[in-house]
N, C-alpha and C. Protein backbone atom coordinates (compact mmCIF):
# COMPACT_ATOMS: atom_id res chain seq x y z
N UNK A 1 -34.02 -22.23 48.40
CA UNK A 1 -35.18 -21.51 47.93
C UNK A 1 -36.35 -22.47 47.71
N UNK A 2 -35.70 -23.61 46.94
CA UNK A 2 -37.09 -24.67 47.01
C UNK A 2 -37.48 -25.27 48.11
N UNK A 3 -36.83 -25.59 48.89
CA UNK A 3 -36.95 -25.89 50.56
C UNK A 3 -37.75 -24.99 51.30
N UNK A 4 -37.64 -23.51 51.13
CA UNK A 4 -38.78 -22.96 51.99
C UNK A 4 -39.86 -22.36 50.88
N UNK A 5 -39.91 -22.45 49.59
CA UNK A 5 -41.69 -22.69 49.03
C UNK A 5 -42.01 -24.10 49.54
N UNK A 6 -41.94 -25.08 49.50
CA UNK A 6 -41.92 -26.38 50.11
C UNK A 6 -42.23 -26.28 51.02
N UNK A 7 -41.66 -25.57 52.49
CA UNK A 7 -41.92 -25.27 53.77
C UNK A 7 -43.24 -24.59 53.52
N UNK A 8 -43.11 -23.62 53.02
CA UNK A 8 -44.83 -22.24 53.25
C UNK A 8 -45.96 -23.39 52.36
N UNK A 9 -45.74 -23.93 51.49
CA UNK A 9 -46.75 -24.44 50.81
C UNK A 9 -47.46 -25.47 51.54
N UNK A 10 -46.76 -25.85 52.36
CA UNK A 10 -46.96 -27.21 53.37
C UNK A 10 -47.78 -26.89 54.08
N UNK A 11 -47.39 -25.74 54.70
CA UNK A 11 -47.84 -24.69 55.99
C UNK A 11 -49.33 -24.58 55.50
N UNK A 12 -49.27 -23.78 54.71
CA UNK A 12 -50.63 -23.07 53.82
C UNK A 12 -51.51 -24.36 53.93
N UNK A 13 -51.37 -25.73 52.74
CA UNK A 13 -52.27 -26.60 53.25
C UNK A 13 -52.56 -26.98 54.50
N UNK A 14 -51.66 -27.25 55.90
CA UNK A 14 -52.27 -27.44 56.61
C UNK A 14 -52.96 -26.74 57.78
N UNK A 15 -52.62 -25.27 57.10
CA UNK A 15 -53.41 -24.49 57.85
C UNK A 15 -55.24 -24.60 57.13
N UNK A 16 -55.11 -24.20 56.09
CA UNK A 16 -56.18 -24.54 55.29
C UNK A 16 -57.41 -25.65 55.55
N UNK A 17 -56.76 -27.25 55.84
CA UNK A 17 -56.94 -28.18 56.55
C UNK A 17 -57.93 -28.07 57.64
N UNK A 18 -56.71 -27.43 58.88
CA UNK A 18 -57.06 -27.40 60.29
C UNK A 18 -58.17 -26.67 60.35
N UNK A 19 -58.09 -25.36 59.48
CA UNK A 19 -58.98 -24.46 60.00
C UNK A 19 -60.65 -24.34 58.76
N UNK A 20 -60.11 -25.00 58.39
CA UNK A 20 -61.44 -25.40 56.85
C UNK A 20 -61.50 -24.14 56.50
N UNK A 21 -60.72 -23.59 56.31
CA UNK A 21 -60.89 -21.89 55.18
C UNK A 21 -59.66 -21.70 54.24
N UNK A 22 -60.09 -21.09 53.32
CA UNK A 22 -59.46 -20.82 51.77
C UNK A 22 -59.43 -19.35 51.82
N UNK A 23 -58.34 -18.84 51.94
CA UNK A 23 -58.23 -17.27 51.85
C UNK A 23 -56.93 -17.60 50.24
N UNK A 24 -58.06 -16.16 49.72
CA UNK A 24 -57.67 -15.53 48.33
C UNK A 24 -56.57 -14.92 48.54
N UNK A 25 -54.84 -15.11 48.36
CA UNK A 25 -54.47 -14.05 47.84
C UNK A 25 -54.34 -13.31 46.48
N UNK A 26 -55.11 -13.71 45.90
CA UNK A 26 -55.15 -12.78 44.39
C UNK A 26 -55.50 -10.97 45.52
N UNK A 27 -56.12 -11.01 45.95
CA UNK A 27 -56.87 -9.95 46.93
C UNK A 27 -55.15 -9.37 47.15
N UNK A 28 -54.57 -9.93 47.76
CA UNK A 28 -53.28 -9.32 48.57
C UNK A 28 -52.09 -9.22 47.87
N UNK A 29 -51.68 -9.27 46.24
CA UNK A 29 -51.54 -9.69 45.37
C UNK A 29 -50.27 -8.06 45.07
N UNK A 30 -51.33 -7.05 44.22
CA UNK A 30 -50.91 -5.91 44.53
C UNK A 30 -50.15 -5.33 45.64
N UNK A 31 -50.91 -5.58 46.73
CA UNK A 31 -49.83 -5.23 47.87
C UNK A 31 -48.34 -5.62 47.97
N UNK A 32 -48.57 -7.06 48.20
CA UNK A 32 -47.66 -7.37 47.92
C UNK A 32 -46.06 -7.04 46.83
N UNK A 33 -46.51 -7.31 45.84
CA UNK A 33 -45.97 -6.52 44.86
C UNK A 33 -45.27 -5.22 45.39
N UNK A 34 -45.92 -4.11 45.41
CA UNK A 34 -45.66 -3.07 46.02
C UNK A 34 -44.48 -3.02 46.80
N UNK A 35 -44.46 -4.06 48.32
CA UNK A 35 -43.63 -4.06 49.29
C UNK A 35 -42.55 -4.74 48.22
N UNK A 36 -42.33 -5.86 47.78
CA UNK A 36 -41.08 -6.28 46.93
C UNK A 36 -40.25 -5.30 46.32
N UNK A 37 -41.16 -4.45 45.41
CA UNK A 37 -40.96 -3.32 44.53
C UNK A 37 -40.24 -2.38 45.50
N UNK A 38 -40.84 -1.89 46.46
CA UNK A 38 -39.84 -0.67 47.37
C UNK A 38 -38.96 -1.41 48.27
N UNK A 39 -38.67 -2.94 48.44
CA UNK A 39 -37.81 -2.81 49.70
C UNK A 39 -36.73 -3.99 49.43
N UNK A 40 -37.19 -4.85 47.71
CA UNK A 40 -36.33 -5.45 47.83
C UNK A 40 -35.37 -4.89 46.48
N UNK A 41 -33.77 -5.28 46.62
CA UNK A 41 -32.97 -4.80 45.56
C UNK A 41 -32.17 -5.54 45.39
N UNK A 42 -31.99 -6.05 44.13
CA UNK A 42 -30.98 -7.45 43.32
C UNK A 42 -29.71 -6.75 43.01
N UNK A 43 -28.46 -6.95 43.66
CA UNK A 43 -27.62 -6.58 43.09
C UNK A 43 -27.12 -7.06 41.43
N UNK A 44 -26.16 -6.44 40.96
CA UNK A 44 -25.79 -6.94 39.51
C UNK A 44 -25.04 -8.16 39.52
N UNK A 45 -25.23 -9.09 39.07
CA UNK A 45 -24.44 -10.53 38.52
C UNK A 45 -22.89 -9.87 38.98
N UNK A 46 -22.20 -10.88 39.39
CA UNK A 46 -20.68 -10.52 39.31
C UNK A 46 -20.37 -12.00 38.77
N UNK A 47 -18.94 -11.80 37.75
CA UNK A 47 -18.30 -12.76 37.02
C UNK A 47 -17.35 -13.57 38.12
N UNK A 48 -17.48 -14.81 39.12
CA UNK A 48 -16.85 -15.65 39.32
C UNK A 48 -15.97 -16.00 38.72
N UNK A 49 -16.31 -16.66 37.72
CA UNK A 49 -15.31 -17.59 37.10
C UNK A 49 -14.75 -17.29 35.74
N UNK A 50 -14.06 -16.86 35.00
CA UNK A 50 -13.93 -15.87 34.02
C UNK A 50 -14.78 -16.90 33.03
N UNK A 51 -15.04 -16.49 31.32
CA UNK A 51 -15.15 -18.06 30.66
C UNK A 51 -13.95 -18.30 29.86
N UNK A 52 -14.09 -19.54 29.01
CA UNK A 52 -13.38 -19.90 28.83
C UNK A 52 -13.55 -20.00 27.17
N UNK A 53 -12.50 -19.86 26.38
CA UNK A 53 -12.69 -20.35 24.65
C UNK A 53 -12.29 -21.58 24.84
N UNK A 54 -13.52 -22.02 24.01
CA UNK A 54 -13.05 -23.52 23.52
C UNK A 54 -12.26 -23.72 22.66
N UNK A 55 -11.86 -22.83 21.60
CA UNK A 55 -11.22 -22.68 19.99
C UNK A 55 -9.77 -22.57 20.60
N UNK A 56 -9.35 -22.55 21.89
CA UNK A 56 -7.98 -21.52 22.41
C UNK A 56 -7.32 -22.79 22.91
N UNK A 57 -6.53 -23.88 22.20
CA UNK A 57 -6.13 -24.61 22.79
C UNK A 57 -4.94 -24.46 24.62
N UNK A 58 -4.66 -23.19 24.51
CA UNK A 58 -3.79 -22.97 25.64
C UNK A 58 -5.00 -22.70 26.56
N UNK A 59 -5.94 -22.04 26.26
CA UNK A 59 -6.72 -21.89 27.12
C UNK A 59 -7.68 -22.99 28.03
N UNK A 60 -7.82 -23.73 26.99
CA UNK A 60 -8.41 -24.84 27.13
C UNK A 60 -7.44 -26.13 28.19
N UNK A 61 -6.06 -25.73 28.04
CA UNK A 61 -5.09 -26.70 28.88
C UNK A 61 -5.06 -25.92 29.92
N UNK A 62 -5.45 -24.59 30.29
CA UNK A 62 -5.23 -23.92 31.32
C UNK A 62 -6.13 -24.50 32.67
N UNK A 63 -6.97 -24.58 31.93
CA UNK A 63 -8.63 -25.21 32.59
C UNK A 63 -8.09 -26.27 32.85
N UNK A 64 -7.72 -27.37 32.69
CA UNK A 64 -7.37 -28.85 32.74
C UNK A 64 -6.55 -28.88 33.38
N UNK A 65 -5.04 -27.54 33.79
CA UNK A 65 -4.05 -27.55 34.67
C UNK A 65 -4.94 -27.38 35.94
N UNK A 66 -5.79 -26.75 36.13
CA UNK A 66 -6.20 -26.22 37.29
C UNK A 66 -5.93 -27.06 38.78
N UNK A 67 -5.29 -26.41 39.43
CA UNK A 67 -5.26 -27.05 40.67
C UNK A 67 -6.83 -27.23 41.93
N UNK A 68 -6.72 -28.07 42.89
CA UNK A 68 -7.93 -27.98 44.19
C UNK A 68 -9.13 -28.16 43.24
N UNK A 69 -9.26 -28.63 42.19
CA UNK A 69 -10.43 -29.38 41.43
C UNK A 69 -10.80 -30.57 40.78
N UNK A 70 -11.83 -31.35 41.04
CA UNK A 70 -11.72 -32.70 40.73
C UNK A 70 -11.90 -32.63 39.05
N UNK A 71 -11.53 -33.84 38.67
CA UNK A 71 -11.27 -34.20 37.23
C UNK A 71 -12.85 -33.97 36.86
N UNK A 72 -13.94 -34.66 37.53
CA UNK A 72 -15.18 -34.46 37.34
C UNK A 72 -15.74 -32.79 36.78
N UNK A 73 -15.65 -31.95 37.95
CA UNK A 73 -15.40 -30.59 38.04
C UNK A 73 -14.95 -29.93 36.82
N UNK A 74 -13.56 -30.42 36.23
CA UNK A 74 -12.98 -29.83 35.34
C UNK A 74 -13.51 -30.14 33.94
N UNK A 75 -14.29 -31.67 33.63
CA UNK A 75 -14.86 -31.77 32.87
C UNK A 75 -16.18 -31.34 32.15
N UNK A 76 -17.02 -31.13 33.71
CA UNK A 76 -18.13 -30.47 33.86
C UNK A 76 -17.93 -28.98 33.27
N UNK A 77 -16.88 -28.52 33.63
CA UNK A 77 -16.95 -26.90 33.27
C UNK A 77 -16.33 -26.75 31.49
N UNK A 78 -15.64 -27.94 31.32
CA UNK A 78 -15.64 -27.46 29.69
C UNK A 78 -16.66 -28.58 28.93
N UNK A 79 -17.69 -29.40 29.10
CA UNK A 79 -18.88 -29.55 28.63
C UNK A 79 -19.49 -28.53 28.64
N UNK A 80 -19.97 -27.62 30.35
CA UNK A 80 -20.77 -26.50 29.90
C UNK A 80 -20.15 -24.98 28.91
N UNK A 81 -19.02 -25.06 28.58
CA UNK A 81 -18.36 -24.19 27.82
C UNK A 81 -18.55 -24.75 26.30
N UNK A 82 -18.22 -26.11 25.96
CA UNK A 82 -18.86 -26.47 24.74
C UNK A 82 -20.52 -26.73 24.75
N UNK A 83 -21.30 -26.46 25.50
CA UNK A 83 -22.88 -26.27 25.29
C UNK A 83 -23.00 -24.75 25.14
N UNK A 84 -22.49 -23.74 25.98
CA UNK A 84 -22.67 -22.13 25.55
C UNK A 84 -22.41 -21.99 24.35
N UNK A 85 -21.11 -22.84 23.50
CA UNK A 85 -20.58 -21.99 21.93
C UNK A 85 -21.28 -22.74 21.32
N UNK A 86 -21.81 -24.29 21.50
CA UNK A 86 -22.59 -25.02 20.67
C UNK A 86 -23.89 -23.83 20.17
N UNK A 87 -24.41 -23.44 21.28
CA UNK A 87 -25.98 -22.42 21.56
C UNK A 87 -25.71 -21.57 21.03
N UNK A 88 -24.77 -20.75 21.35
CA UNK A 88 -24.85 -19.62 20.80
C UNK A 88 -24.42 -19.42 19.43
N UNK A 89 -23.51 -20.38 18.52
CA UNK A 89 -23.44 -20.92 17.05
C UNK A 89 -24.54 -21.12 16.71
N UNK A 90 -25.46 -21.79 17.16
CA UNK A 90 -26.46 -22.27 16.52
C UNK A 90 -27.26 -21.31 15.55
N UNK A 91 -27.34 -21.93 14.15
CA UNK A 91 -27.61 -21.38 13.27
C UNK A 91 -26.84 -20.04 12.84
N UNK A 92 -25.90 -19.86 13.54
CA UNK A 92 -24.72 -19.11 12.49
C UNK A 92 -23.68 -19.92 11.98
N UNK A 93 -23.62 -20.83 11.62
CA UNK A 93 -22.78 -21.90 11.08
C UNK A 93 -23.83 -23.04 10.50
N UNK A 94 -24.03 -23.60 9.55
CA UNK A 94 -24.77 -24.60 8.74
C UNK A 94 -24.74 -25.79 9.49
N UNK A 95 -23.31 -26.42 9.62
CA UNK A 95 -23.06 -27.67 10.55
C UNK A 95 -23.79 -27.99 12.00
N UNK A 96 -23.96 -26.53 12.46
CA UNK A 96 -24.48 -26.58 13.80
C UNK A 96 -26.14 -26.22 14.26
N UNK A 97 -26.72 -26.61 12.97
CA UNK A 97 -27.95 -26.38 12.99
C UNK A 97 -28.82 -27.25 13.62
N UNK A 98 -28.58 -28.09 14.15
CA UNK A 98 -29.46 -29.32 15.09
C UNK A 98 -29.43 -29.10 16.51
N UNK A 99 -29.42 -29.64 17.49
CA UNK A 99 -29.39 -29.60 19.16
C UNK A 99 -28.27 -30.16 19.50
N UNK A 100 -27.94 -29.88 20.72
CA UNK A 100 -26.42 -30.18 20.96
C UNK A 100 -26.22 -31.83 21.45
N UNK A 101 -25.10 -32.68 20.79
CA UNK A 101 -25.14 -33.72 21.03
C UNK A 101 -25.58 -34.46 22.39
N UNK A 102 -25.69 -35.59 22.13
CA UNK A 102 -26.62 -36.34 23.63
C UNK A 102 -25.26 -36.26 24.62
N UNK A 103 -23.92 -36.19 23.82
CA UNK A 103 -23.01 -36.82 25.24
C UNK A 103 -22.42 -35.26 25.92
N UNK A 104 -23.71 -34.48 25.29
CA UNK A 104 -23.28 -32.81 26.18
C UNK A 104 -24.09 -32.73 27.28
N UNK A 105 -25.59 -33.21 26.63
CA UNK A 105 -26.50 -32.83 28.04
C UNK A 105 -26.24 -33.70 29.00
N UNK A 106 -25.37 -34.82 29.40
CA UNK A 106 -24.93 -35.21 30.29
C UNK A 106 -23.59 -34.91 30.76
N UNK A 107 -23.32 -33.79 31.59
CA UNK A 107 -21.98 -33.34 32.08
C UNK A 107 -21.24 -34.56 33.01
N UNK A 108 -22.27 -35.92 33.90
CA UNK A 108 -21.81 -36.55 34.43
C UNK A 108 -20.45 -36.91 33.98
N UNK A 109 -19.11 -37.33 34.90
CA UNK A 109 -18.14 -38.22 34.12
C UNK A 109 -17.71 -38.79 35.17
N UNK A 110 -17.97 -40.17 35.61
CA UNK A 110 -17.39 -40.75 36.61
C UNK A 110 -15.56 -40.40 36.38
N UNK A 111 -15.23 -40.39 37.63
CA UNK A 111 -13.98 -40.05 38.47
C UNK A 111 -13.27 -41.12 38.20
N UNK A 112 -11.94 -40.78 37.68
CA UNK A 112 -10.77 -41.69 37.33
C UNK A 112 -10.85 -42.65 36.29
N UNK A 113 -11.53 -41.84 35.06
CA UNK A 113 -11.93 -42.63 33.52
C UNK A 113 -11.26 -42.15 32.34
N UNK A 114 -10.08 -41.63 32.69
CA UNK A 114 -9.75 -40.95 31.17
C UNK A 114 -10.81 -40.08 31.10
N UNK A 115 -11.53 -39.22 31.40
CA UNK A 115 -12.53 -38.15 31.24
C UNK A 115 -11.94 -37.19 30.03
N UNK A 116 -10.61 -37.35 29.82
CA UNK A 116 -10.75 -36.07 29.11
C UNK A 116 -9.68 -36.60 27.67
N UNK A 117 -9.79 -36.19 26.44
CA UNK A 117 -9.58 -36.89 25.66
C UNK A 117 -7.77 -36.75 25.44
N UNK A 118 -7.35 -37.52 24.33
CA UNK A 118 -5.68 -37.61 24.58
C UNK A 118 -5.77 -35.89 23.90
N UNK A 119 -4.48 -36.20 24.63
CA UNK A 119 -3.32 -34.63 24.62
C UNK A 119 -3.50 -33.81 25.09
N UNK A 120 -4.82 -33.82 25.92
CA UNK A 120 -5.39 -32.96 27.20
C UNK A 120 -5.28 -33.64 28.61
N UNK A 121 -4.16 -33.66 29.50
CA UNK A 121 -3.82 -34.45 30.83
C UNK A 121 -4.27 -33.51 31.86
């Protein structure tokens, strides 16, 4: 999706360029609109991946059994599971009233580091 605004935006300047004219679409704006409105249609979200409780220790080893996924992968997905309950706690619990620790917003975990803490293999 960012690749072809990237593409048209490119386009646009160097058409703009070549041809030394500035066309308004604020003008074409409405129309536009319009055609989106009647012809395009977003289906509903579907659930991939079920989630996961963090509080559920079996659940939590279930995730970590997972087969055909790298250790990276598996870590990544229960960082972003402890950033959803971190967020969505926030400020219904006293303790959790600040921003979520620094070693969440980095999901990175280099491959073959102990990534995941003892009694979770």
């Amino acid at each position: 999706m960012k690749e072809d605004w990237r593409q048209f935006s490119d386009l646009k300047r160097s058409v703009q360029r070549r041809y030394q004219e500035n066309v308004n679409l604020h003008t074409f704006e409405p129309k536009i609109q319009k055609l989106l409105d009647d012809h395009v249609v977003a289906m509903p979200a579907e659930t991939v991946i079920d989630p996961v409780n963090i509080n559920d220790p079996d659940a939590l080893k279930a995730v970590v059994a997972e087969t055909g996924v790298s250790q990276a992968s598996r870590a990544d997905r229960i960082a972003s599971v402890t950033r959803r309950a971190i967020t969505e706690k926030t400020g219904q619990v006293p303790p959790c009233t600040g921003s979520s620790p620094s070693f969440l917003k980095r999901p990175s975990v280099p491959t073959g580091t102990g990534a995941f803490p003892s009694g979770i293999t």
